[in-house]
C-alpha atoms as a PDB file:
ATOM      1  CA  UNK A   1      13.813 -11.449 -49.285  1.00  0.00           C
ATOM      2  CA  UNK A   2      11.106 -10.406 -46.597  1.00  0.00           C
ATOM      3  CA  UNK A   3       8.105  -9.204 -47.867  1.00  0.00           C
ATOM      4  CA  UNK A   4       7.045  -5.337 -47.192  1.00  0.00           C
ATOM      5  CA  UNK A   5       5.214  -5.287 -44.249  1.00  0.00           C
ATOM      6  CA  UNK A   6       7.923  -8.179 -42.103  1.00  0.00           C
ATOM      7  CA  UNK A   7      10.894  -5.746 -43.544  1.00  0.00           C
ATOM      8  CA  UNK A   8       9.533  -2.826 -42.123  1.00  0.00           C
ATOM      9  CA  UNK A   9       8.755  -4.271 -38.614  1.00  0.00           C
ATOM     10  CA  UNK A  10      12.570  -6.001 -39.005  1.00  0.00           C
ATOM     11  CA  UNK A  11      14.181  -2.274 -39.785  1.00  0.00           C
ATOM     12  CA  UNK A  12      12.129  -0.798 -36.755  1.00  0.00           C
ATOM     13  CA  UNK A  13      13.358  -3.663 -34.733  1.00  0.00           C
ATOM     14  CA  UNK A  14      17.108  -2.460 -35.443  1.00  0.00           C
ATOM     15  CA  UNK A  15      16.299   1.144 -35.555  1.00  0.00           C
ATOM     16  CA  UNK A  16      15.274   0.839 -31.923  1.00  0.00           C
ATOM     17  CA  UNK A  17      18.220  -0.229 -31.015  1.00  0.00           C
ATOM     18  CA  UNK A  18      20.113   2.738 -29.554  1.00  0.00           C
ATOM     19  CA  UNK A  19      23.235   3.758 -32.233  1.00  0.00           C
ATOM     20  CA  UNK A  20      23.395   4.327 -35.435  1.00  0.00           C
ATOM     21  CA  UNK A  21      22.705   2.630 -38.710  1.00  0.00           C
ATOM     22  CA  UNK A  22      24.314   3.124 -41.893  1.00  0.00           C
ATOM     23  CA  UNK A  23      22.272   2.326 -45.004  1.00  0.00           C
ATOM     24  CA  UNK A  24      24.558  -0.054 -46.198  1.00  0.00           C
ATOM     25  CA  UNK A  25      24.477  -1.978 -42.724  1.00  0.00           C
ATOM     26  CA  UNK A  26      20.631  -1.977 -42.586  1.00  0.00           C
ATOM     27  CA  UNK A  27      20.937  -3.039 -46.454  1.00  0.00           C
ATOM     28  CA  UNK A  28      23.169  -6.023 -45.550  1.00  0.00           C
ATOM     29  CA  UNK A  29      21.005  -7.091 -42.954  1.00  0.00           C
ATOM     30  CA  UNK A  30      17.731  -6.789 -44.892  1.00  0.00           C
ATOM     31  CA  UNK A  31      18.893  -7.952 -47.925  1.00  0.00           C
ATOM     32  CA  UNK A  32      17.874  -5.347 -50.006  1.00  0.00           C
ATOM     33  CA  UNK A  33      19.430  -2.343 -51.919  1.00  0.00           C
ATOM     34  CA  UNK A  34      20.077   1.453 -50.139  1.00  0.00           C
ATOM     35  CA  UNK A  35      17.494   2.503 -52.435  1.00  0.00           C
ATOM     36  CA  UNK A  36      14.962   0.150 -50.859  1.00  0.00           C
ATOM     37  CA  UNK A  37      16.324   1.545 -47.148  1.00  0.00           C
ATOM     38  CA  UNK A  38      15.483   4.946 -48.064  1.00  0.00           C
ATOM     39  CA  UNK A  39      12.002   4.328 -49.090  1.00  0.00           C
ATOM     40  CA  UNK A  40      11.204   1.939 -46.019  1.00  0.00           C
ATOM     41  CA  UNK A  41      12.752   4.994 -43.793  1.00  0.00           C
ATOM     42  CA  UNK A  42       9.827   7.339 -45.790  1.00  0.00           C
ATOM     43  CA  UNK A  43       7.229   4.768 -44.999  1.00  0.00           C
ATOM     44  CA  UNK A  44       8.378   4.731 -41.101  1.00  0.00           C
ATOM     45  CA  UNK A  45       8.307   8.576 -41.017  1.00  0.00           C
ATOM     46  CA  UNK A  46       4.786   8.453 -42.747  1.00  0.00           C
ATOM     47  CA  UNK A  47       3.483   5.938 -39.858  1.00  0.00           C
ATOM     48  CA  UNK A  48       4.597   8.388 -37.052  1.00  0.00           C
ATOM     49  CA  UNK A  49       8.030   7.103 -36.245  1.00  0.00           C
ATOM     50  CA  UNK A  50      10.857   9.494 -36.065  1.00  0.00           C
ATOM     51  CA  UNK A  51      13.824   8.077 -37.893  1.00  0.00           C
ATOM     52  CA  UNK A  52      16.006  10.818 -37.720  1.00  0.00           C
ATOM     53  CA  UNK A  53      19.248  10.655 -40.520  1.00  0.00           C
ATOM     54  CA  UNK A  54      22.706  12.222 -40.501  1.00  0.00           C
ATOM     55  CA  UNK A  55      25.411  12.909 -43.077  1.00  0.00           C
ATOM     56  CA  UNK A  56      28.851  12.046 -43.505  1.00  0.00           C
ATOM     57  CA  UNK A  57      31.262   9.029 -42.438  1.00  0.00           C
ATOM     58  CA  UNK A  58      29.687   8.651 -39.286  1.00  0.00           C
ATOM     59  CA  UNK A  59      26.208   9.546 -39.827  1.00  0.00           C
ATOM     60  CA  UNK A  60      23.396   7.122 -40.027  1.00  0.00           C
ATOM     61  CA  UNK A  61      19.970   6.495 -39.156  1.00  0.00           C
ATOM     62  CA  UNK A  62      18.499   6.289 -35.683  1.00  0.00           C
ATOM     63  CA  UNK A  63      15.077   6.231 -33.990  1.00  0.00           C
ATOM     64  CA  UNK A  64      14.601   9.745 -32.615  1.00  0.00           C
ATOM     65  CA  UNK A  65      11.970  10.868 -29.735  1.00  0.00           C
ATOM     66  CA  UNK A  66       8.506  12.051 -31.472  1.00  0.00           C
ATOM     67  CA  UNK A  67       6.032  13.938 -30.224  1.00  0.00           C
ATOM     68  CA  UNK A  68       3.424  11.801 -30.594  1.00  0.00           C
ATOM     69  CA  UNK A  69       3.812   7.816 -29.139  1.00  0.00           C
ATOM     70  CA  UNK A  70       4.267   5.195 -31.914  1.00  0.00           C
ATOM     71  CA  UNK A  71       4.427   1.380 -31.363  1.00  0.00           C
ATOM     72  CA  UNK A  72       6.927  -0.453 -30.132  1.00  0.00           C
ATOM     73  CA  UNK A  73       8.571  -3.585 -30.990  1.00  0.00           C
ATOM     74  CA  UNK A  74       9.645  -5.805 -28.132  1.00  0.00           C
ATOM     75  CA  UNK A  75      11.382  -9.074 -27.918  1.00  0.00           C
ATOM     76  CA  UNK A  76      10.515 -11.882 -25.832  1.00  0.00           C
ATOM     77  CA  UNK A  77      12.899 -11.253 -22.688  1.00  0.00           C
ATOM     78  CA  UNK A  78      11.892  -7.453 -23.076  1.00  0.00           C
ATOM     79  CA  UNK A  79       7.936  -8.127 -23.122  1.00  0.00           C
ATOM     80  CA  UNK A  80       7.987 -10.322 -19.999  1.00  0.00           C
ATOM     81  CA  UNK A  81      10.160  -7.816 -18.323  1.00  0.00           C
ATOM     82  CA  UNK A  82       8.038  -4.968 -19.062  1.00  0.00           C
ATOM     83  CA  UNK A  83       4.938  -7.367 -17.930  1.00  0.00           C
ATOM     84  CA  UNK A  84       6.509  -8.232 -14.868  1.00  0.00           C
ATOM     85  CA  UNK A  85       7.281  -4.473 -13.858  1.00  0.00           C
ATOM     86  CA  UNK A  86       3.758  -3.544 -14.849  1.00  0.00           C
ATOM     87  CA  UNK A  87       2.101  -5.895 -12.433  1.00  0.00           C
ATOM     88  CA  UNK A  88       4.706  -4.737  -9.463  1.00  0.00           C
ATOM     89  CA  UNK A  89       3.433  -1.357  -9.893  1.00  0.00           C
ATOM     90  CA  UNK A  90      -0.101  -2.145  -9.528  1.00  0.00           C
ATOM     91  CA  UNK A  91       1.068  -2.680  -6.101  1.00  0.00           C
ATOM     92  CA  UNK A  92       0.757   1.324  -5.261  1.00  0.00           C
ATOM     93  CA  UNK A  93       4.366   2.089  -4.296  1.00  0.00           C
ATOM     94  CA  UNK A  94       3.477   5.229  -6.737  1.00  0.00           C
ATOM     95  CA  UNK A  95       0.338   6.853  -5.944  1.00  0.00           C
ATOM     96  CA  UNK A  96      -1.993   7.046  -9.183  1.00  0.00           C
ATOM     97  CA  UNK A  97      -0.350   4.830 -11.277  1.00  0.00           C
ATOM     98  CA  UNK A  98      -2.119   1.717  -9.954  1.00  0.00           C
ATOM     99  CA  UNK A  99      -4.891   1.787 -12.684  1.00  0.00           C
ATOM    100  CA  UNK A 100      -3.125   3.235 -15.344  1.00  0.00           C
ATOM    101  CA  UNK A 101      -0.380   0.433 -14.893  1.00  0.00           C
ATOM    102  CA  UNK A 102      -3.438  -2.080 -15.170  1.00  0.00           C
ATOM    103  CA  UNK A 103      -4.889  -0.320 -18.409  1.00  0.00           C
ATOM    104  CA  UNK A 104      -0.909  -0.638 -19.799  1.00  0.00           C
ATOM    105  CA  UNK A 105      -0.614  -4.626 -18.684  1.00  0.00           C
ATOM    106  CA  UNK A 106      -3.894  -5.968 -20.042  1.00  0.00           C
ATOM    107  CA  UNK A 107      -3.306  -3.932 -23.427  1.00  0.00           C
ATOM    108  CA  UNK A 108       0.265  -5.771 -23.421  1.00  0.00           C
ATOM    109  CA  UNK A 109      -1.209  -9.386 -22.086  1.00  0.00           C
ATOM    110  CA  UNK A 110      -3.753  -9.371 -25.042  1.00  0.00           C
ATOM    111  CA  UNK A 111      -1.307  -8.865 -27.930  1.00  0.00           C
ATOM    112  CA  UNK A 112       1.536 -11.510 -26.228  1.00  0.00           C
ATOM    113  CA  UNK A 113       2.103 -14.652 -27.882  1.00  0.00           C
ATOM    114  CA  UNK A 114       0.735 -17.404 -25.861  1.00  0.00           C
ATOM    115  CA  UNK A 115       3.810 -18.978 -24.837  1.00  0.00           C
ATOM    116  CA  UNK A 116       4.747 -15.864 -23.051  1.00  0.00           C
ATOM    117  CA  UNK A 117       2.133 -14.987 -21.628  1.00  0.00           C
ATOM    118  CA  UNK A 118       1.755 -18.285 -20.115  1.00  0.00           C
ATOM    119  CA  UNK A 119       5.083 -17.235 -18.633  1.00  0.00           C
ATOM    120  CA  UNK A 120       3.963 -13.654 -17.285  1.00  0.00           C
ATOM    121  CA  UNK A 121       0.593 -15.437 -15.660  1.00  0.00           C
ATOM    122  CA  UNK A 122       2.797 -18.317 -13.996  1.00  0.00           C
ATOM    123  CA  UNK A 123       5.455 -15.483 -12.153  1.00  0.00           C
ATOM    124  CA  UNK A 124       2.412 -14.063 -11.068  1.00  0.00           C
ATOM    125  CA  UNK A 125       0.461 -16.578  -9.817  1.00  0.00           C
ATOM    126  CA  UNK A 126       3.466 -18.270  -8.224  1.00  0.00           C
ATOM    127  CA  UNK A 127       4.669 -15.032  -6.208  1.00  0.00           C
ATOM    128  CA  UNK A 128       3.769 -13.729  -2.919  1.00  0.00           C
ATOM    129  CA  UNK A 129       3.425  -9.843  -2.840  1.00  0.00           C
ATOM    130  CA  UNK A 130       4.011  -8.432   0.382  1.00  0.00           C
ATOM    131  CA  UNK A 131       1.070  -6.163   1.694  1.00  0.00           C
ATOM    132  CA  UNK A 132       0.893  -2.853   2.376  1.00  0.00           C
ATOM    133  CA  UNK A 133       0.313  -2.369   6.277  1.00  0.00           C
ATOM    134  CA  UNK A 134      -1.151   0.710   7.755  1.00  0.00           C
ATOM    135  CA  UNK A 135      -1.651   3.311   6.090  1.00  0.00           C
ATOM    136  CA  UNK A 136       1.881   3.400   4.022  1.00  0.00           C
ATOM    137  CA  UNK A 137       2.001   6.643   2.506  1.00  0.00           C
ATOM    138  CA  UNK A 138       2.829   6.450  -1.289  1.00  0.00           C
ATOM    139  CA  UNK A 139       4.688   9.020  -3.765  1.00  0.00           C
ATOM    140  CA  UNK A 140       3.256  11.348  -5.372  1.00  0.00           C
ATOM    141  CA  UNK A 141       4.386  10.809  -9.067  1.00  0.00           C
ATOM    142  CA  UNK A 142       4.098  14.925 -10.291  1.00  0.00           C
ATOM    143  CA  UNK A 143       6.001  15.541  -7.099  1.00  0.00           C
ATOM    144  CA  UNK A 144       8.594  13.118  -8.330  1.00  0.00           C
ATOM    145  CA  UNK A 145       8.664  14.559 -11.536  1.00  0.00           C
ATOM    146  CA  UNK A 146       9.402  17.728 -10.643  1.00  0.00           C
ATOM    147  CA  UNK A 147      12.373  17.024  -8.411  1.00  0.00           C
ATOM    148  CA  UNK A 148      14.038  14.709 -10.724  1.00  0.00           C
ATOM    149  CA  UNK A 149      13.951  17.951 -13.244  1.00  0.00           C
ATOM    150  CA  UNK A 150      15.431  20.100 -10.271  1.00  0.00           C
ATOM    151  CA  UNK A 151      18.152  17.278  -9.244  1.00  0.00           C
ATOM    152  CA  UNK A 152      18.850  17.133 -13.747  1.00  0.00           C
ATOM    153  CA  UNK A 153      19.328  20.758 -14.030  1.00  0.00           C
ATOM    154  CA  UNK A 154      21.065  22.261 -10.490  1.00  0.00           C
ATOM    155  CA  UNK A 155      18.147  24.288  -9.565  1.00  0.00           C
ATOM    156  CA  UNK A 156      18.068  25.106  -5.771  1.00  0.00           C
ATOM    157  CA  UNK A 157      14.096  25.033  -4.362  1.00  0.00           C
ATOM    158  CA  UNK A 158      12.299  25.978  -1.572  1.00  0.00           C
ATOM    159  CA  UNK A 159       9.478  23.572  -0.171  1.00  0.00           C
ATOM    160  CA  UNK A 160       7.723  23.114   3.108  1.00  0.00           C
ATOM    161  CA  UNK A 161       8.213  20.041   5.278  1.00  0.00           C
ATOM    162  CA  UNK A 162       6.804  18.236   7.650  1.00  0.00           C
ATOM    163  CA  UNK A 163       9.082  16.347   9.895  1.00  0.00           C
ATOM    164  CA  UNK A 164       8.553  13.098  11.773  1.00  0.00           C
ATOM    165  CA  UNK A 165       7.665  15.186  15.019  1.00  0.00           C
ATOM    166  CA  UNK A 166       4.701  16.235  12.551  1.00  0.00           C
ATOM    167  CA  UNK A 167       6.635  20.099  13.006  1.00  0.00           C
ATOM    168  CA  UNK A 168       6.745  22.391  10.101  1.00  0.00           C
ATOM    169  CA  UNK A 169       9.439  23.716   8.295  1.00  0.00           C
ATOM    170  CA  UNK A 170      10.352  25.668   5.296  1.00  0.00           C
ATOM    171  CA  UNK A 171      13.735  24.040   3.583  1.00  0.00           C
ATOM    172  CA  UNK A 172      16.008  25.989   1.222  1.00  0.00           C
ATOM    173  CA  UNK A 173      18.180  23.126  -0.495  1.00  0.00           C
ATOM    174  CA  UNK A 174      20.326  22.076  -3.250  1.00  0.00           C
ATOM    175  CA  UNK A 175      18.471  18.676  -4.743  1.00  0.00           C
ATOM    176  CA  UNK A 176      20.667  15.882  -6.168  1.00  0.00           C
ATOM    177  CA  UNK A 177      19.158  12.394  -5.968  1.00  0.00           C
ATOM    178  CA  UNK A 178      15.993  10.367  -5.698  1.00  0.00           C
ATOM    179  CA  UNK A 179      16.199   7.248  -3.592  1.00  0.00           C
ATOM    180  CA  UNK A 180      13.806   4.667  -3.074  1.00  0.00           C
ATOM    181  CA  UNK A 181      13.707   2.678  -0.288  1.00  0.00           C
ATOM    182  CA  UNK A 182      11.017   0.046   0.514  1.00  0.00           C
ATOM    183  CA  UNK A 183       7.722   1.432  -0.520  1.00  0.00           C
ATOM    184  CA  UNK A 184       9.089   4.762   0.401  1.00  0.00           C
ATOM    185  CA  UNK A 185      11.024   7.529  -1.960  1.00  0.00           C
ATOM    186  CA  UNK A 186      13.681  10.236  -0.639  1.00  0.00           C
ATOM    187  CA  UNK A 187      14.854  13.516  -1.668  1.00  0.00           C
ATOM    188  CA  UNK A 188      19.105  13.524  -0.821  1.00  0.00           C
ATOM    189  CA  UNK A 189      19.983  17.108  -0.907  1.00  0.00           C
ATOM    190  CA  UNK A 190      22.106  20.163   0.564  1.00  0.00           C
ATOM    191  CA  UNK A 191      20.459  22.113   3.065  1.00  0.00           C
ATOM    192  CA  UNK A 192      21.407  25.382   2.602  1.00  0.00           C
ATOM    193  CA  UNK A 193      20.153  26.612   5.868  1.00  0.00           C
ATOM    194  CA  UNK A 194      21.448  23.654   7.962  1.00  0.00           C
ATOM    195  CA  UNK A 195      24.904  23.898   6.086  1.00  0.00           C
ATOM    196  CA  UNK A 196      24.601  19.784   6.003  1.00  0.00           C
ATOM    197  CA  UNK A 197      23.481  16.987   3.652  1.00  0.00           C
ATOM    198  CA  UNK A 198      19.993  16.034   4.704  1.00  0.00           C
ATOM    199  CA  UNK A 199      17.135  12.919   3.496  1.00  0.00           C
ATOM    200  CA  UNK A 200      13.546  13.913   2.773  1.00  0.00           C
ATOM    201  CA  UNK A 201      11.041  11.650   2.674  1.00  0.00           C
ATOM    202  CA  UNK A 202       9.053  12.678  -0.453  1.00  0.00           C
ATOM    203  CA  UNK A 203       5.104  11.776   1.168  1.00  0.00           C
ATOM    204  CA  UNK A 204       6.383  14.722   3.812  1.00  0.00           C
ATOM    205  CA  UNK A 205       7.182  17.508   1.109  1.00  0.00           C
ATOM    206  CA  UNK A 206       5.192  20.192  -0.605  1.00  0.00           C
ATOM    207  CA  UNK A 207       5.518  21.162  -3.833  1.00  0.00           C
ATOM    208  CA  UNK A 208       7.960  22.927  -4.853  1.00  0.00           C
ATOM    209  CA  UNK A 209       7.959  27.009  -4.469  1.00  0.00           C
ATOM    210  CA  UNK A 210       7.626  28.481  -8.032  1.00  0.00           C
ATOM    211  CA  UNK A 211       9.709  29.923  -9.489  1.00  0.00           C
ATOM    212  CA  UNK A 212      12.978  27.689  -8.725  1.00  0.00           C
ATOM    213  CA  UNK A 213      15.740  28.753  -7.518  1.00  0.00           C
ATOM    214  CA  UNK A 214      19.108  29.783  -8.838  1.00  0.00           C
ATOM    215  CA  UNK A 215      21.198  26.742 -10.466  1.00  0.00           C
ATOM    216  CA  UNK A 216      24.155  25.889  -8.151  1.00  0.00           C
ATOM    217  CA  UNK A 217      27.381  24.210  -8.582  1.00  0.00           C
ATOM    218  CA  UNK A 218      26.827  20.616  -7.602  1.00  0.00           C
ATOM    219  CA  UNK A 219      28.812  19.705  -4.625  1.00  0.00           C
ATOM    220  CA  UNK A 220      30.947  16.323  -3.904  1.00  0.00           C
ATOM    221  CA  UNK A 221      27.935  13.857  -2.462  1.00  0.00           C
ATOM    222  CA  UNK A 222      28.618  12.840   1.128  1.00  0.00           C
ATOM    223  CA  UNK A 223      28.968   9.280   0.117  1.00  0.00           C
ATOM    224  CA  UNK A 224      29.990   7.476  -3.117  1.00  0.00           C
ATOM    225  CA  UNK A 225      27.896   4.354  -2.382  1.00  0.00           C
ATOM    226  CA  UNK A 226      24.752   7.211  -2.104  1.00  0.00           C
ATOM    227  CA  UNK A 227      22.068   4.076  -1.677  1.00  0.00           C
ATOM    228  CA  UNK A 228      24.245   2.696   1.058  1.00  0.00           C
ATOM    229  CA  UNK A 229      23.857   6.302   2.447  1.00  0.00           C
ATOM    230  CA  UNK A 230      20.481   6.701   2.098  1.00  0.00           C
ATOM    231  CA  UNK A 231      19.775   3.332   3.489  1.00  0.00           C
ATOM    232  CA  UNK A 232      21.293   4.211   7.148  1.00  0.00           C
ATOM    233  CA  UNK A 233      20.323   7.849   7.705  1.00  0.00           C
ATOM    234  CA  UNK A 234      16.785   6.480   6.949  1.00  0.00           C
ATOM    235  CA  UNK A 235      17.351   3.609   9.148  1.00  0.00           C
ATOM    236  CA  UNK A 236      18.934   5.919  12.325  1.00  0.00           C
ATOM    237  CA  UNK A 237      16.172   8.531  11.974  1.00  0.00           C
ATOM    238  CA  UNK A 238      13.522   5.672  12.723  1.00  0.00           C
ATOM    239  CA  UNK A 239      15.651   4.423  15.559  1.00  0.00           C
ATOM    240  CA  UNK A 240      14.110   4.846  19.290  1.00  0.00           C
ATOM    241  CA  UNK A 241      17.384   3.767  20.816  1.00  0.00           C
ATOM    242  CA  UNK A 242      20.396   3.884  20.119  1.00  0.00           C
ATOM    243  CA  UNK A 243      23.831   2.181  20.900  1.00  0.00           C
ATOM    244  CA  UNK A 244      27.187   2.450  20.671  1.00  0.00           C
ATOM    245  CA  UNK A 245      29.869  -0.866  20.997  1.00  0.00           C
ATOM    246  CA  UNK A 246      32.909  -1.758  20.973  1.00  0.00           C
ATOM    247  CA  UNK A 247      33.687  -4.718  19.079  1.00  0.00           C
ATOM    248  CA  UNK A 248      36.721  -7.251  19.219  1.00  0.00           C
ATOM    249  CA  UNK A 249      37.308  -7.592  15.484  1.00  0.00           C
ATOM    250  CA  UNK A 250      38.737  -5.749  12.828  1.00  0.00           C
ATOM    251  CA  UNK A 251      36.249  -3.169  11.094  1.00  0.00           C
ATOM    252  CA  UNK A 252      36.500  -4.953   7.775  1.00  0.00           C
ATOM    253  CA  UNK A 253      35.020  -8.273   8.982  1.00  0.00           C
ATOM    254  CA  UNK A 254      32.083  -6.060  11.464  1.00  0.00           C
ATOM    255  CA  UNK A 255      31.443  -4.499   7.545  1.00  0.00           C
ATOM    256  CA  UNK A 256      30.890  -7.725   5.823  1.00  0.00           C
ATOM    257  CA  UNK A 257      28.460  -9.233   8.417  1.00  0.00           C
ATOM    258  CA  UNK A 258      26.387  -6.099   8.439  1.00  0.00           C
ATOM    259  CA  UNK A 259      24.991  -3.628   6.108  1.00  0.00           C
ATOM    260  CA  UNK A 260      24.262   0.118   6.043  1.00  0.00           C
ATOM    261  CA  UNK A 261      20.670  -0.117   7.620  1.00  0.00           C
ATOM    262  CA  UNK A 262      22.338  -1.263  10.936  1.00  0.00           C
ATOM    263  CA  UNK A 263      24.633   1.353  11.500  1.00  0.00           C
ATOM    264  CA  UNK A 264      28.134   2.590  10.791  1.00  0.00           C
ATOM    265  CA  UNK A 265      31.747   0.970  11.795  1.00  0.00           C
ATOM    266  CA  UNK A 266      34.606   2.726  12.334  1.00  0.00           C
ATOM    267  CA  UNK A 267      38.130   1.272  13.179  1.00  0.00           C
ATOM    268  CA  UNK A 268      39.870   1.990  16.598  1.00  0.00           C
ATOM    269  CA  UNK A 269      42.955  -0.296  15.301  1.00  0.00           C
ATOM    270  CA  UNK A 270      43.727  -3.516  13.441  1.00  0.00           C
ATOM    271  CA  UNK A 271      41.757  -5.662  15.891  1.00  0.00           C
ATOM    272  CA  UNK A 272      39.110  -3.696  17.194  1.00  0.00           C
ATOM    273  CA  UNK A 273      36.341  -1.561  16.292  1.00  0.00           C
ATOM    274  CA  UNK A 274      33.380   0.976  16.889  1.00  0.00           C
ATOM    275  CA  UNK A 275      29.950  -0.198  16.148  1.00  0.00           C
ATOM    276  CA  UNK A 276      27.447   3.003  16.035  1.00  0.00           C
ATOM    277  CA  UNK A 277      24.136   1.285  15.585  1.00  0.00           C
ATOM    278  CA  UNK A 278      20.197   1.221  16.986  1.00  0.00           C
ATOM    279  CA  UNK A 279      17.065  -0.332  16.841  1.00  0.00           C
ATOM    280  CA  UNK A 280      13.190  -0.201  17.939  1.00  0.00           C
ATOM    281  CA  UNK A 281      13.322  -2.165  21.235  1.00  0.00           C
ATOM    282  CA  UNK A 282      16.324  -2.947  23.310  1.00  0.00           C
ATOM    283  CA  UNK A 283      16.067  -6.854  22.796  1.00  0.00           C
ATOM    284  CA  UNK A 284      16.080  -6.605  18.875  1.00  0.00           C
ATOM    285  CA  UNK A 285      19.271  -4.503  19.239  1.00  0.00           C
ATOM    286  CA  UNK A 286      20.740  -7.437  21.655  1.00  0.00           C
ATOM    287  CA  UNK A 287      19.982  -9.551  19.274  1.00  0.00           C
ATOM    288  CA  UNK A 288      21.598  -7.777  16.440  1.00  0.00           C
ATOM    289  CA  UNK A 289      24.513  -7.014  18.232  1.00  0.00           C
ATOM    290  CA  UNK A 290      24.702 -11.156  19.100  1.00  0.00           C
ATOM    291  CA  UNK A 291      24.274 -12.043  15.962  1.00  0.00           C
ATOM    292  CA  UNK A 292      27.750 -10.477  14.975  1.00  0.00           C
ATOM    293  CA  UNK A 293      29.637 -13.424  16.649  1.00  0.00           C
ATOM    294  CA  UNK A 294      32.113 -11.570  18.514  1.00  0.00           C
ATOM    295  CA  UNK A 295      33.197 -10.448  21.454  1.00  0.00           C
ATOM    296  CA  UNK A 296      31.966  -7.076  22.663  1.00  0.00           C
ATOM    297  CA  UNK A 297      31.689  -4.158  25.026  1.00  0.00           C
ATOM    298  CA  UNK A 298      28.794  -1.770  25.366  1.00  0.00           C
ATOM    299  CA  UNK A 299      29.578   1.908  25.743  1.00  0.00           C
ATOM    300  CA  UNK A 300      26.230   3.224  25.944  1.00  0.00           C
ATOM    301  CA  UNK A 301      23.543   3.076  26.993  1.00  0.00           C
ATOM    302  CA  UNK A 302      23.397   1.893  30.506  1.00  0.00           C
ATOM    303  CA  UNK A 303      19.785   0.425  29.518  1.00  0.00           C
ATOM    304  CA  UNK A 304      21.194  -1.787  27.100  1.00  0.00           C
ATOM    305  CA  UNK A 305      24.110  -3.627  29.806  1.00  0.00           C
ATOM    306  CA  UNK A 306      20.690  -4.139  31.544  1.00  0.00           C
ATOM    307  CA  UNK A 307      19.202  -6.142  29.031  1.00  0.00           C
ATOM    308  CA  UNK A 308      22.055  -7.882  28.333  1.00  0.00           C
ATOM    309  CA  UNK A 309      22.781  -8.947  31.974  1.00  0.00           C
ATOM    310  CA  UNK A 310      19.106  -9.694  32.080  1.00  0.00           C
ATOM    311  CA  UNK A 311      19.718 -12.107  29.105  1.00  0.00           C
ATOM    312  CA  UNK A 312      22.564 -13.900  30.445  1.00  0.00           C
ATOM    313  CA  UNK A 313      21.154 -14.661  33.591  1.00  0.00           C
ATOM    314  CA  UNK A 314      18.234 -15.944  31.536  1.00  0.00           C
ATOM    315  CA  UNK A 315      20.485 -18.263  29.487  1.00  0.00           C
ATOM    316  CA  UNK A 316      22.338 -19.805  32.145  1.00  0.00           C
ATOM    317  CA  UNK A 317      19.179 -20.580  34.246  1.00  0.00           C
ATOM    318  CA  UNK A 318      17.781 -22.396  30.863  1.00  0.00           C
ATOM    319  CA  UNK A 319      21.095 -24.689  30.778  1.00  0.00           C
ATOM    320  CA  UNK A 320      20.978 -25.372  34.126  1.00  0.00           C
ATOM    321  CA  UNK A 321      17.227 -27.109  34.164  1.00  0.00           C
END
């Protein structure tokens, strides 16, 4: 039989778990009486943790949410993931929660075992973070907040926004989602004024207006894959050109040699296909469009048949030296 104190860390352990426990179950596992369950449940409640108990067949006990925050009990896999995640968000993709994400991760790397923390230090020292270039504007994490608890609860807001033209505007809209994408988060929402689905970058939004707005019936979203969504409206609105091709394979093999960040397909018939992409500089969209392996034919824009004729005049002169 475990002594006190190990029983009492063991019976948190499986209270944290998230279902319910029967006394009998915890009793079997513990190997002690009901009678001894009941009195380690009293001790739990007296240290601050909420073990919340219900009647009947089904009932049981359970770890409820407290209002104050008690200890928790962590297994190996779940400490080094929680370790890991800590030390990616000292990379700022959150504003403000650099240095509280530090205080969190040396409080954790004190108390872990050695073996594990051996573990946490070597993923860290044998991974390359990729730095933040420019000034890459970060999230504010009330802002966040606060929409997630309009998207939760239907409430439509009003906020003003500042678009990539750095031109103002007041939005009315009907919030849904947060997305993250890259070091960057998104609102996906209804605009009520534009009739249409629109993606708001969260860095270029105000607060929102107080009070909220009325709730509102959520709405089909305009995509079931809504991350594949995000990725290419965020992808098209950074686009300086843009293209469209036809290409000489069915849409279902275009789709599995590209993703949503280059651009959309859309069948013309069994063998053929619409490519509706678009890119930074005319030669990275070339290349792109190469890279697909098939046969092709550009629609528009005349700039890009330049670049392309340009290209294959430059190949054949470099097989012909």
């Amino acid at each position: 039989m475990l002594e006190t104190s190990a029983r009492l860390l063991r019976l948190l352990s499986l209270l944290q778990t998230p279902r319910d426990w029967t006394g009998t179950e915890l009793a079997d596992r513990l190997d002690v009486s009901p009678r001894t369950i009941r009195n380690d449940v009293e001790r739990l409640r007296t240290l601050g943790y909420p073990v919340l108990a219900t009647r009947g067949n089904v009932g049981g006990y359970r770890l409820g949410a407290g209002a104050e925050l008690p200890p928790l009990l962590l297994d190996d896999e779940e400490a080094v993931a929680v370790a890991l995640s800590l030390r990616t968000a000292t990379s700022g993709a959150i504003e403000g929660v650099e240095e509280t994400s530090q205080r969190a991760l040396a409080k954790l790397e004190q108390v872990l075992p050695h073996r594990l923390r051996r573990q946490v230090n070597a993923l860290h020292s044998q991974t390359v973070a990729v730095p933040r270039y420019g000034n890459t504007p970060t999230a504010d994490p009330e802002l966040l907040a606060a929409l997630a608890l309009t998207c939760r609860d239907h409430e439509t807001i009003r906020f003003d926004y500042e678009t990539h033209r750095e031109e103002s505007s007041r939005r009315r809209v009907e919030p849904y989602r947060l997305a993250n994408w890259g070091r960057r988060w998104y609102l996906v929402a209804y605009d009520l004024d534009k009739d249409d689905w629109r993606t708001f970058r969260a860095d270029r939004m105000g607060p929102p207006r107080q009070p909220a707005g009325p709730k509102f019936r959520p709405r089909p979203l305009p995509q079931e894959d809504l991350a594949a969504y995000v990725a290419g409206r965020v992808s098209a609105a950074a686009w300086r050109h843009r293209a469209q091709v036809k290409v000489h394979a069915p849409a279902t093999e275009v789709v599995a040699r590209t993703n949503p960040a280059v651009g959309v397909v859309t069948a013309i018939d069994d063998h053929t296909c619409l490519l509706d992409t678009g890119s930074d500089t005319m030669a990275s969209l070339a290349v792109h469009i190469g890279l697909l392996g098939y046969d092709f034919e550009v629609r528009n824009p005349p700039e890009l048949r330049t670049h392309l004729k340009e290209l294959a005049e430059r190949y054949q002169r470099a097989t012909t030296l």
